[in-house]
C-alpha atoms as a PDB file:
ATOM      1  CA  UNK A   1      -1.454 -32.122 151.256  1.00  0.00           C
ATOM      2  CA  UNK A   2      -1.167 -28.458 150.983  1.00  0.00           C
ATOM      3  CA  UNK A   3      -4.236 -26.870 153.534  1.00  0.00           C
ATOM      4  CA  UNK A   4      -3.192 -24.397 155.816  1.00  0.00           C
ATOM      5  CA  UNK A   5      -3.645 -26.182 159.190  1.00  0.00           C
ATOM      6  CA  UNK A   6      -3.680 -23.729 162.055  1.00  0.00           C
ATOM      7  CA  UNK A   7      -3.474 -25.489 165.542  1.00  0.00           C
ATOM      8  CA  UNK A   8      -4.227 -23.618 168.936  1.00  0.00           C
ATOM      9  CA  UNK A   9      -2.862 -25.235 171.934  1.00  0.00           C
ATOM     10  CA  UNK A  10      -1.837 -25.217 175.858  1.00  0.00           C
ATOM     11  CA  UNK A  11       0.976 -27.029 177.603  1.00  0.00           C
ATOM     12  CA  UNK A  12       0.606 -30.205 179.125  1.00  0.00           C
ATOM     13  CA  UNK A  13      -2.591 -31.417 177.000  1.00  0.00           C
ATOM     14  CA  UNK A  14      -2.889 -35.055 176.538  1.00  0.00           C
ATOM     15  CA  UNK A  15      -5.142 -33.873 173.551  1.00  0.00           C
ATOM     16  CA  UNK A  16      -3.279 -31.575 171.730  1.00  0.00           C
ATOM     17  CA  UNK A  17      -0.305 -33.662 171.815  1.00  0.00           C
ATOM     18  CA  UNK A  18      -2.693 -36.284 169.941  1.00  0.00           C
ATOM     19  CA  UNK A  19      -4.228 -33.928 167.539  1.00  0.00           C
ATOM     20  CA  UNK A  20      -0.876 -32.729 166.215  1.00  0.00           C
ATOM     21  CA  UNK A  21       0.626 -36.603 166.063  1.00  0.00           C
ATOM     22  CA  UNK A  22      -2.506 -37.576 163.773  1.00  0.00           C
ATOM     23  CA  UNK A  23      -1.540 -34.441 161.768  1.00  0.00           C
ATOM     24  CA  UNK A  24       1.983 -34.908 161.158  1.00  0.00           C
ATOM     25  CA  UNK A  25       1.411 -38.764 160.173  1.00  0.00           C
ATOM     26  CA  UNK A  26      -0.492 -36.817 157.686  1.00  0.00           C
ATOM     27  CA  UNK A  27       2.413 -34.960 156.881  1.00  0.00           C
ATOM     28  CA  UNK A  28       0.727 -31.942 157.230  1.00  0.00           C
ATOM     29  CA  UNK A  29       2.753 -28.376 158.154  1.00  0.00           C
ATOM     30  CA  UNK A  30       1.161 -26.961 161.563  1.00  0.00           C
ATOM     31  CA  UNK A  31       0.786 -23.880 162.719  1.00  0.00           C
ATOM     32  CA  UNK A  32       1.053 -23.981 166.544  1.00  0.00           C
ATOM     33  CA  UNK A  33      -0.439 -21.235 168.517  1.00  0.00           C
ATOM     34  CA  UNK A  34       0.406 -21.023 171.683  1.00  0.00           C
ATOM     35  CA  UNK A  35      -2.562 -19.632 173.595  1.00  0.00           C
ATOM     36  CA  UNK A  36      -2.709 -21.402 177.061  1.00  0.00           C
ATOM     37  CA  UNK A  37      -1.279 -18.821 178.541  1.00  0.00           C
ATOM     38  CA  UNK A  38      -2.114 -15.792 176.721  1.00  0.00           C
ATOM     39  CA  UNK A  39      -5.073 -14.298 177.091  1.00  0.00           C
ATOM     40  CA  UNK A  40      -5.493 -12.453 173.868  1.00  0.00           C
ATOM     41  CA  UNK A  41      -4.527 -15.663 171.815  1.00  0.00           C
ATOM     42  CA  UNK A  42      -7.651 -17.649 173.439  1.00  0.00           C
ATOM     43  CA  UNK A  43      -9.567 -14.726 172.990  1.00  0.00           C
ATOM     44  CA  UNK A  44      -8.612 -14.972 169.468  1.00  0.00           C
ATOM     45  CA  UNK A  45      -9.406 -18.756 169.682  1.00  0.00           C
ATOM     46  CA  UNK A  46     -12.534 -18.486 171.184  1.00  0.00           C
ATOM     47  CA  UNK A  47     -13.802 -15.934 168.716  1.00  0.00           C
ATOM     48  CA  UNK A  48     -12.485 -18.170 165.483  1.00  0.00           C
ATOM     49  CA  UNK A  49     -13.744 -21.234 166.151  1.00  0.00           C
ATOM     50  CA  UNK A  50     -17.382 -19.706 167.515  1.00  0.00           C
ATOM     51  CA  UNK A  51     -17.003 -20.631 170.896  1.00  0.00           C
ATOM     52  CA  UNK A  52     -14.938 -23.029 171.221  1.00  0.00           C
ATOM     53  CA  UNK A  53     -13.289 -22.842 174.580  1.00  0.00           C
ATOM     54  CA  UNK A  54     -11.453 -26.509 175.206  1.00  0.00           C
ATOM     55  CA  UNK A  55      -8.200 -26.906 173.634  1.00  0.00           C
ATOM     56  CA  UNK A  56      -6.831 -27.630 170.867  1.00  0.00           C
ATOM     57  CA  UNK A  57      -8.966 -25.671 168.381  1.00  0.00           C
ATOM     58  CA  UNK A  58      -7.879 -26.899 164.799  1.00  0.00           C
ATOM     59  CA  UNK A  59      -8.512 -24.597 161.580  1.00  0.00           C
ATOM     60  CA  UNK A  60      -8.072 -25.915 157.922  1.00  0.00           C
ATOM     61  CA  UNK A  61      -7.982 -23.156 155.519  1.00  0.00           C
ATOM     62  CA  UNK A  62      -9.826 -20.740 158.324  1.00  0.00           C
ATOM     63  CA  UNK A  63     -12.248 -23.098 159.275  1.00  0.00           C
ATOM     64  CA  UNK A  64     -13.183 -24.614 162.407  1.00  0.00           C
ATOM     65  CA  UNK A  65     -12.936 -28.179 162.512  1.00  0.00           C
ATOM     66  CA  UNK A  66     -13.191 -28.776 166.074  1.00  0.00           C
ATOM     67  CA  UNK A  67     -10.797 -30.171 168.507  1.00  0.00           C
ATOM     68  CA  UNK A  68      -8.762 -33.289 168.757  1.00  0.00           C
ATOM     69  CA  UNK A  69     -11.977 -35.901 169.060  1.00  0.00           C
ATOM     70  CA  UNK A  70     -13.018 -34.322 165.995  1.00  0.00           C
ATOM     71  CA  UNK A  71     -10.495 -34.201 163.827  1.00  0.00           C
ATOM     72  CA  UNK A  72     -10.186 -37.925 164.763  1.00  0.00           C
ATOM     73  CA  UNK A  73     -13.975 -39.137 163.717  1.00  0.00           C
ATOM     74  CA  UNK A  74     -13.349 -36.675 160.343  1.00  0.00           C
ATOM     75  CA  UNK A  75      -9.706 -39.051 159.828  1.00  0.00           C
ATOM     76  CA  UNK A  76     -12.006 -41.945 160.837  1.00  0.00           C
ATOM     77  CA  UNK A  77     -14.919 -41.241 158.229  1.00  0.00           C
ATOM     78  CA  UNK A  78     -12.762 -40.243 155.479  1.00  0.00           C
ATOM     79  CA  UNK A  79     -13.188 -37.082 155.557  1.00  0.00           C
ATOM     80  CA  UNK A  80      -9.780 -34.994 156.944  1.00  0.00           C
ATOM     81  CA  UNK A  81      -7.678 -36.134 153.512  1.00  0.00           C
ATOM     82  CA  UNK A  82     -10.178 -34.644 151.229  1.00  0.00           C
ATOM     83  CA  UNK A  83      -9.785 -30.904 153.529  1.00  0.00           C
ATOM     84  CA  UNK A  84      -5.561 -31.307 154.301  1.00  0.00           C
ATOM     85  CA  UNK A  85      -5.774 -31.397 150.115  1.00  0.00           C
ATOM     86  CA  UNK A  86      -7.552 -28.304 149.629  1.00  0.00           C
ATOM     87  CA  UNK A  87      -5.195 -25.598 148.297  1.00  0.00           C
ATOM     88  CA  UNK A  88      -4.491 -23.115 151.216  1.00  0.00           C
ATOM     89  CA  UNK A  89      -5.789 -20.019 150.309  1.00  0.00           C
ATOM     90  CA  UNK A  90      -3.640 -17.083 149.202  1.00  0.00           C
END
C-alpha cells in the first residue's frame, strides 16, 4: 500500500482512535494532524474535506474520504484496498 493517508484528529476520540487502528492493520503510514486544539488546523480541515466538521477527517491521496464510519463501510465493501494502493502522488 503506498497512498498518502492524511488523518486529522482530536484527543480523547473514541473514533479516531478506531479509524487509525483499521489503518495500521492495513499497514498503512499516517499522517496525524493534530487539529483539536488548533484552530487554524480545523480550519484547514474543514475547508479540505468540504465541510466536514466531526473528527477524524481522513484524506487518501488529497481526497476526502470521510470520517471513521466511512472509512469502515469503504473497508467493508471492498473498496479502501483498491485507494491505500494508489501511488501517492508526487
Amino acid at each position: 500500500m503506498s497512498a498518502r493517508v492524511e488523518i486529522y484528529t482530536t484527543d480523547f476520540c473514541g473514533y479516531c482512535t478506531r479509524a487509525k487502528a483499521l489503518l495500521a492493520s492495513k499497514g498503512v503510514e499516517v499522517i496525524e494532524i493534530r487539529a483539536g486544539s488548533d484552530p487554524e488546523k480545523r480550519r484547514e480541515m474543514i475547508q479540505r474535506s468540504q465541510g466536514g466538521m466531526t473528527f477524524p477527517q481522513v484524506f487518501i491521496n488529497g481526497r476526502p474520504v470521510g470520517g471513521s464510519d466511512d472509512i469502515h463501510d469503504l473497508d467493508r465493501n471492498g473498496k479502501l484496498d483498491p485507494l491505500l494502493a494508489e501511488p501517492a502522488a508526487a
